[in-house]
PDB file of N, CA and C in Angstrom:
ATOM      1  N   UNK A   1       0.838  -1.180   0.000  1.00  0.00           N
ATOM      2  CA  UNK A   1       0.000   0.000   0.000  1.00  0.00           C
ATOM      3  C   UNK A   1       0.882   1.242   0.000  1.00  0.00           C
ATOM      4  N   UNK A   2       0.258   2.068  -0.378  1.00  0.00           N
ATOM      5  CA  UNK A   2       1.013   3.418  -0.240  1.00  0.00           C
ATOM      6  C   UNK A   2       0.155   4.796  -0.120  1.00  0.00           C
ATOM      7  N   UNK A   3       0.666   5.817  -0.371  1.00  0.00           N
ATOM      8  CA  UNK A   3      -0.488   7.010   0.269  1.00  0.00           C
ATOM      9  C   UNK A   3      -0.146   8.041  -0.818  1.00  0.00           C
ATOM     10  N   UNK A   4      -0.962   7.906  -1.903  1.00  0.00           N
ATOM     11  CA  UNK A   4      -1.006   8.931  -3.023  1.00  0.00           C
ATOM     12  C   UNK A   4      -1.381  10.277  -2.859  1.00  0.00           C
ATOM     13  N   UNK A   5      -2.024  11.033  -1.592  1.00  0.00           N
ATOM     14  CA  UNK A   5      -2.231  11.740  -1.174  1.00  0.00           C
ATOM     15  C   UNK A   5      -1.335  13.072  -1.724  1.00  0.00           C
ATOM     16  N   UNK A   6       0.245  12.997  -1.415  1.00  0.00           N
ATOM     17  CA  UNK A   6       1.007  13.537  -2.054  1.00  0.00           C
ATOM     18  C   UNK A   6       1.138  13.991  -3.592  1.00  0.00           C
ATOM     19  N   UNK A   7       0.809  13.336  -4.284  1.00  0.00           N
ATOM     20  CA  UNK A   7       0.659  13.313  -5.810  1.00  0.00           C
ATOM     21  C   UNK A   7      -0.751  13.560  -6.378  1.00  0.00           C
ATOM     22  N   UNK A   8      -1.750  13.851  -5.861  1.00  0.00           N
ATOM     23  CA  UNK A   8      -3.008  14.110  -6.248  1.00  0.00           C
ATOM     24  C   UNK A   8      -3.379  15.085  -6.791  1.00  0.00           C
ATOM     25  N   UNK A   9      -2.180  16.323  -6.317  1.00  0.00           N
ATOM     26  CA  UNK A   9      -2.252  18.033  -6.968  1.00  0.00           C
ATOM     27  C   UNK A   9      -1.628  17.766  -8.467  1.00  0.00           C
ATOM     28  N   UNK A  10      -0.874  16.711  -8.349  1.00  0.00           N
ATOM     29  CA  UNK A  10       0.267  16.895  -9.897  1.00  0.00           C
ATOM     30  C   UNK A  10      -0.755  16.198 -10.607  1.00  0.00           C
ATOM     31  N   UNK A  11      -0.968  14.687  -9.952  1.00  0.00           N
ATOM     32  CA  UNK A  11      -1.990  13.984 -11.138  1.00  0.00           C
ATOM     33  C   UNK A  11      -3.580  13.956 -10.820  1.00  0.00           C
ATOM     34  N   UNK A  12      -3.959  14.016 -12.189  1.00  0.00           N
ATOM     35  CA  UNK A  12      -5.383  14.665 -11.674  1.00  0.00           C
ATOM     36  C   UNK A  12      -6.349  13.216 -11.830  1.00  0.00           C
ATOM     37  N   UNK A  13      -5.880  12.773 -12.637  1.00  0.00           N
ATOM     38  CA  UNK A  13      -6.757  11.195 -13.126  1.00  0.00           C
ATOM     39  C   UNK A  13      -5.551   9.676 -13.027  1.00  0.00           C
ATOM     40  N   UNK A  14      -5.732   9.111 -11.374  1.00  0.00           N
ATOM     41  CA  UNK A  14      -4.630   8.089 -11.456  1.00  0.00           C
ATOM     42  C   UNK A  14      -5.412   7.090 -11.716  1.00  0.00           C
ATOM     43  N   UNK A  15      -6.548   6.553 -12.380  1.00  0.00           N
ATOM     44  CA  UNK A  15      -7.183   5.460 -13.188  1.00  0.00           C
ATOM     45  C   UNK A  15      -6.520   5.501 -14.647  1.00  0.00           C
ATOM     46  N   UNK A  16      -6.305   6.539 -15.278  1.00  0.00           N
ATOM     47  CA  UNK A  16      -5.926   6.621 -16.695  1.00  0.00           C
ATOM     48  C   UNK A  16      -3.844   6.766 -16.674  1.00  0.00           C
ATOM     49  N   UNK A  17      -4.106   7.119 -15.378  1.00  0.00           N
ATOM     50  CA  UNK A  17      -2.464   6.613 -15.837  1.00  0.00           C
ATOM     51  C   UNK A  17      -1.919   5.685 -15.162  1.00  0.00           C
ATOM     52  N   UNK A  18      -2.770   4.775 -14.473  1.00  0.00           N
ATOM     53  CA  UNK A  18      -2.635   3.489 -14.361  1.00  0.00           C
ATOM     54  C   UNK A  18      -3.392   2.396 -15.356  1.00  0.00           C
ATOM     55  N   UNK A  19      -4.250   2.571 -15.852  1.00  0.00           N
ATOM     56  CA  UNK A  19      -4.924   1.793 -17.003  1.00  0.00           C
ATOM     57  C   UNK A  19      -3.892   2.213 -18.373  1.00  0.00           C
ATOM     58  N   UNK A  20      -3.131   3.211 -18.254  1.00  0.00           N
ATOM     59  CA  UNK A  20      -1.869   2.955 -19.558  1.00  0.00           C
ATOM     60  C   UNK A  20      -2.421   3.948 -20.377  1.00  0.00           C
ATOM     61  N   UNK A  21      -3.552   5.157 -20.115  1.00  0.00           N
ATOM     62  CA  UNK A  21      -4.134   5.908 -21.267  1.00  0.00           C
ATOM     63  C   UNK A  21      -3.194   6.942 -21.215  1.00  0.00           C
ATOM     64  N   UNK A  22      -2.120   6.966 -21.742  1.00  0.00           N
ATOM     65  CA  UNK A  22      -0.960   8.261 -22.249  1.00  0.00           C
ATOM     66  C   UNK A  22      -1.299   9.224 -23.219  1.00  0.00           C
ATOM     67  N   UNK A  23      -0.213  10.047 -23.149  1.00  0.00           N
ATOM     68  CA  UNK A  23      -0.422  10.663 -24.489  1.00  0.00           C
ATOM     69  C   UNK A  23       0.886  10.446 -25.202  1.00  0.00           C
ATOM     70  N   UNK A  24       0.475   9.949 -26.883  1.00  0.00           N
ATOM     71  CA  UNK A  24       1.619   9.272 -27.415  1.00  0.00           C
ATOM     72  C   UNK A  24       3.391  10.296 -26.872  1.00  0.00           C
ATOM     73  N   UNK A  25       2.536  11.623 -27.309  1.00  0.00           N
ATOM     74  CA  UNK A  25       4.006  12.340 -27.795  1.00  0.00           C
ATOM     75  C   UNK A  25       4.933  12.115 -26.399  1.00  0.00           C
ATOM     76  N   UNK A  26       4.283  11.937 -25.389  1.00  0.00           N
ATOM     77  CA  UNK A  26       4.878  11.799 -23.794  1.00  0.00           C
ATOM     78  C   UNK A  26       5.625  10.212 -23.846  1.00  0.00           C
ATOM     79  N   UNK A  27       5.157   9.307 -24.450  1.00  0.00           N
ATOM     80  CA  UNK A  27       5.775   8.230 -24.038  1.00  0.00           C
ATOM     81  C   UNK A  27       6.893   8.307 -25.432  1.00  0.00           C
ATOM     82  N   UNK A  28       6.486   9.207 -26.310  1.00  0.00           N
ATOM     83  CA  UNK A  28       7.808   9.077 -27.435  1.00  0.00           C
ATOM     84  C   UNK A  28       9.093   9.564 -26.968  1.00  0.00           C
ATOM     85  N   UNK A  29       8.785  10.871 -25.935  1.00  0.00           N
ATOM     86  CA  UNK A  29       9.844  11.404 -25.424  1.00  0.00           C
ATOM     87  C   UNK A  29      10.533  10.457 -24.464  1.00  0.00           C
ATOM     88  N   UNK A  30       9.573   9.657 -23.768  1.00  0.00           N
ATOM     89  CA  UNK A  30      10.231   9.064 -22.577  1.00  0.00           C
ATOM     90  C   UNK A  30      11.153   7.768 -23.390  1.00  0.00           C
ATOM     91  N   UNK A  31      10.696   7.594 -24.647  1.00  0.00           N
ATOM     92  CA  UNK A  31      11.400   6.108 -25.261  1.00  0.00           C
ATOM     93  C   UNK A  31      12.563   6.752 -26.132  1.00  0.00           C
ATOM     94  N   UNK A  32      12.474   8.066 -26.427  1.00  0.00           N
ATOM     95  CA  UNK A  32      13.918   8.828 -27.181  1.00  0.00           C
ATOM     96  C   UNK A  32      15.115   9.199 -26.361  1.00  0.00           C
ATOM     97  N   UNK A  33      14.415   9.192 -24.971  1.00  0.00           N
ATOM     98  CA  UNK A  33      15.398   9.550 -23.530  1.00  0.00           C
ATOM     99  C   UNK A  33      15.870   8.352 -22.947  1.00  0.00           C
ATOM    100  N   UNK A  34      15.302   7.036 -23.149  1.00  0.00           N
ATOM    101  CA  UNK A  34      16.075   5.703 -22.968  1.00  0.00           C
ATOM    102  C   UNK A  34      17.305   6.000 -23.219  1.00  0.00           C
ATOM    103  N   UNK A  35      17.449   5.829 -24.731  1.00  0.00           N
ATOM    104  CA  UNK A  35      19.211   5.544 -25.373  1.00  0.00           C
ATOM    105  C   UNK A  35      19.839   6.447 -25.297  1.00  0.00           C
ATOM    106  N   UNK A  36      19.889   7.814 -24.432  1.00  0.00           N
ATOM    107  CA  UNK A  36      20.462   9.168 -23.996  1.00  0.00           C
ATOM    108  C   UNK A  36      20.834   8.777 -22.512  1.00  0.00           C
ATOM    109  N   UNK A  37      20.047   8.460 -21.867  1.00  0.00           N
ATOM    110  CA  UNK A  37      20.416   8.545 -20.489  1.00  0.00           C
ATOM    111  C   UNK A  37      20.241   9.727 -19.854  1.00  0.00           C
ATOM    112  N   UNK A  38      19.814  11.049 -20.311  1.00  0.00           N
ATOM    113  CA  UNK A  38      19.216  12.196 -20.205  1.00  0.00           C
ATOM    114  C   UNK A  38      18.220  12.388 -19.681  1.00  0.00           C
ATOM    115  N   UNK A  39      17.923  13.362 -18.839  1.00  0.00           N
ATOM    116  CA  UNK A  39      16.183  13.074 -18.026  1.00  0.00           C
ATOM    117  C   UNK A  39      15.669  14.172 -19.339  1.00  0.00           C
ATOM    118  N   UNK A  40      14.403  14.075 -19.266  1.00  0.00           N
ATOM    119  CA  UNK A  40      13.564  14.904 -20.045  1.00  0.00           C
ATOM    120  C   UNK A  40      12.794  15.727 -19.303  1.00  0.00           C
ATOM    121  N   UNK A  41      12.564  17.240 -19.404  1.00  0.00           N
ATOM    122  CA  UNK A  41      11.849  17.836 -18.561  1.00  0.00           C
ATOM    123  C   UNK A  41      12.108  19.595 -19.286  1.00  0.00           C
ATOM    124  N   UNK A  42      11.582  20.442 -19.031  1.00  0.00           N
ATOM    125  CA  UNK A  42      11.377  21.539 -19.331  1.00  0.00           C
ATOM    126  C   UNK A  42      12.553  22.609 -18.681  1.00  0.00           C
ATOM    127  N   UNK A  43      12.481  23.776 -19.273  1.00  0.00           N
ATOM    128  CA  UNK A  43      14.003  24.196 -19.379  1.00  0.00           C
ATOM    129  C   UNK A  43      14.222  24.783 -17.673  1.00  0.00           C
ATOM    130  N   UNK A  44      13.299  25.402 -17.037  1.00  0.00           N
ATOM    131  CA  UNK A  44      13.654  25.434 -15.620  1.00  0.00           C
ATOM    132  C   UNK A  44      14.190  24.056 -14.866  1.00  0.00           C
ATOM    133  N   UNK A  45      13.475  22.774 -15.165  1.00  0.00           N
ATOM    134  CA  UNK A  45      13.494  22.025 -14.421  1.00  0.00           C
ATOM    135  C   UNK A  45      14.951  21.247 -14.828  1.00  0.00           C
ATOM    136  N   UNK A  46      15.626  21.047 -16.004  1.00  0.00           N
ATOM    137  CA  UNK A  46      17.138  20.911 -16.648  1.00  0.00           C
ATOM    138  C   UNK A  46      18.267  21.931 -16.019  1.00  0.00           C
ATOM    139  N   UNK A  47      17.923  23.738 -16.107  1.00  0.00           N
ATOM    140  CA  UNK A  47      18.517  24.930 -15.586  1.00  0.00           C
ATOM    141  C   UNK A  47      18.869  23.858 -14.392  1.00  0.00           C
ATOM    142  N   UNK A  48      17.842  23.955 -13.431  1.00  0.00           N
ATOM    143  CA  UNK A  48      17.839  23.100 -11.668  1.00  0.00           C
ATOM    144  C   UNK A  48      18.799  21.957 -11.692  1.00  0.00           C
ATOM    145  N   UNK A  49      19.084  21.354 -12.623  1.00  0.00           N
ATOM    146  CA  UNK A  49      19.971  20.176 -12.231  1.00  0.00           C
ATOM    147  C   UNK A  49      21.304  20.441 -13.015  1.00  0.00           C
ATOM    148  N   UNK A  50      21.408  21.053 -13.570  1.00  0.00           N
ATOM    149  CA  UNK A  50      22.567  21.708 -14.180  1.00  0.00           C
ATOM    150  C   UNK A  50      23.117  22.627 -13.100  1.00  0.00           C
ATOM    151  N   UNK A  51      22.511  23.414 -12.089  1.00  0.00           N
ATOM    152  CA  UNK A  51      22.915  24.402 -11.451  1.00  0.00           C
ATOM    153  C   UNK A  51      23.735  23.004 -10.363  1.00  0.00           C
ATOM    154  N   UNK A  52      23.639  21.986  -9.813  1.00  0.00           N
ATOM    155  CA  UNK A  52      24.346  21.161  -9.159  1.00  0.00           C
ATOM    156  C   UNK A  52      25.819  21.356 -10.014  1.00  0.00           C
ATOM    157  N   UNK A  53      26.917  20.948  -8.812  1.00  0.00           N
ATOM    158  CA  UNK A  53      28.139  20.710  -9.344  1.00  0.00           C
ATOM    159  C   UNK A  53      28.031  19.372 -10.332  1.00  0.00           C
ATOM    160  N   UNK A  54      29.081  19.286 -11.074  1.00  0.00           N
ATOM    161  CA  UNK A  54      29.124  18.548 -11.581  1.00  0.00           C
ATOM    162  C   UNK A  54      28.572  17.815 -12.590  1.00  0.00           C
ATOM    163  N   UNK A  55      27.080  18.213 -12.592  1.00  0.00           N
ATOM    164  CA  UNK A  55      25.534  18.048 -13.391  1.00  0.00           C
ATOM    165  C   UNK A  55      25.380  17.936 -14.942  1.00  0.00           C
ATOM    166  N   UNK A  56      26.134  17.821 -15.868  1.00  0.00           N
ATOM    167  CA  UNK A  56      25.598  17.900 -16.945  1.00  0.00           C
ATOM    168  C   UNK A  56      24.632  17.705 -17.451  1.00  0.00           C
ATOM    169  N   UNK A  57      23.493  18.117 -18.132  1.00  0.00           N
ATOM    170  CA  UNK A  57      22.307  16.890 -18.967  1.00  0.00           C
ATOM    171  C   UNK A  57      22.562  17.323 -20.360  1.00  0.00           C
ATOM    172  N   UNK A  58      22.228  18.670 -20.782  1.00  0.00           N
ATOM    173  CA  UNK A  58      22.153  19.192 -21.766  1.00  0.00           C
ATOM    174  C   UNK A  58      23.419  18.506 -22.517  1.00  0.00           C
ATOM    175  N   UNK A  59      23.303  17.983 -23.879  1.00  0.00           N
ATOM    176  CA  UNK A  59      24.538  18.100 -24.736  1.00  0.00           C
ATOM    177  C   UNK A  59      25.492  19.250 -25.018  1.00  0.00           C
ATOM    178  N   UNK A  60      26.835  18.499 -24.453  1.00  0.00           N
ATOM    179  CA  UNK A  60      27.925  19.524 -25.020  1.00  0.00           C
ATOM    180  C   UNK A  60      28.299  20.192 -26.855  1.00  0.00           C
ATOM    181  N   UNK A  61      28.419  20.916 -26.695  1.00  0.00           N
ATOM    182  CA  UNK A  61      28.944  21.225 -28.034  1.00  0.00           C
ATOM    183  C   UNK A  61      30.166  20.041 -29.031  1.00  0.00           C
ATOM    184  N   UNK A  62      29.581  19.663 -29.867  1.00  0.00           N
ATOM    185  CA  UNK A  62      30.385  18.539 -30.621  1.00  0.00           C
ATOM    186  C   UNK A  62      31.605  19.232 -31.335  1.00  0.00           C
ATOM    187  N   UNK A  63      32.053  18.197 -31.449  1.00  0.00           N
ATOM    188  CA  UNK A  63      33.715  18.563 -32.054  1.00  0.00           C
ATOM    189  C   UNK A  63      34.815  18.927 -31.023  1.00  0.00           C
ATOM    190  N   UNK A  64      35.830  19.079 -31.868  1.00  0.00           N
ATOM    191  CA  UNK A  64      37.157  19.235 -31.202  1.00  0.00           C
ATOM    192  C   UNK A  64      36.920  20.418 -29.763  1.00  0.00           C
ATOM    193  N   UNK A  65      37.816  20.589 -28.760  1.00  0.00           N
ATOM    194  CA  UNK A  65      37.638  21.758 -27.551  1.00  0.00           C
ATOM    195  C   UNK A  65      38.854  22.905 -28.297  1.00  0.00           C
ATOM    196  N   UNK A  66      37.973  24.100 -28.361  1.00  0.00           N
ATOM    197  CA  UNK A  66      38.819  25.128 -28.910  1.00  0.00           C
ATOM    198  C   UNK A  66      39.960  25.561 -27.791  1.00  0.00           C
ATOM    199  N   UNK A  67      41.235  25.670 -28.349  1.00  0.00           N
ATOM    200  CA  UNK A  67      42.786  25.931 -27.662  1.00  0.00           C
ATOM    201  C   UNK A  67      42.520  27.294 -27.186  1.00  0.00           C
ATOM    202  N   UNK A  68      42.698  27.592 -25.588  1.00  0.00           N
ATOM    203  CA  UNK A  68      43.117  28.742 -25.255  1.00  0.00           C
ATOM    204  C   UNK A  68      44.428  29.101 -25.337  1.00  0.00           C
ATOM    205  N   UNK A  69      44.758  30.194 -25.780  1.00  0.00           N
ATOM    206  CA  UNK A  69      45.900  30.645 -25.335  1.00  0.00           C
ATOM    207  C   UNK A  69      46.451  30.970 -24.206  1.00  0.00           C
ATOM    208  N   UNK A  70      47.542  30.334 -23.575  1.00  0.00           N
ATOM    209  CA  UNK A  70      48.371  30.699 -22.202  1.00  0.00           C
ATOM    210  C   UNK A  70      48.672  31.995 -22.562  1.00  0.00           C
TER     211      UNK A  70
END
C-alpha cells in the first residue's frame, strides 16, 4: 500500500495513468530519452539540475575543444 495523497495536486486522473491511457508524444519522449540517459523535462526544471556541481544533462557542443591561449 502506499499514500497517493502527495501526488493528487500533480496527477489529476490516477485510473488513466494506471490503465496505460498516455499521451503518445509523452511516451515518445520518454522512449527517445532511454538511449540518452538524459532526463527529459522543461528548461527550468534541466537549468535546476545543471545548477548542481558537476551536473551535466544538456549536450555539449560537438567537435574538437577550442585551444586557449596561455
Amino acid at each position: 500500500m502506499t499514500t497517493v495523497a502527495p501526488a493528487l495536486p500533480r496527477i489529476a486522473d490516477f485510473r488513466a495513468l494506471l490503465d496505460g491511457t498516455h499521451e503518445a508524444q509523452a511516451l515518445e519522449a520518454l522512449r527517445g530519452a532511454e538511449g540518452t540517459g538524459r532526463p527529459i523535462g522543461r528548461g527550468r526544471f534541466l537549468d535546476g539540475l545543471e545548477g548542481r556541481p558537476g551536473c551535466r544533462v544538456r549536450p555539449a557542443k560537438r567537435g574538437p575543444k577550442v585551444k586557449v591561449a596561455a
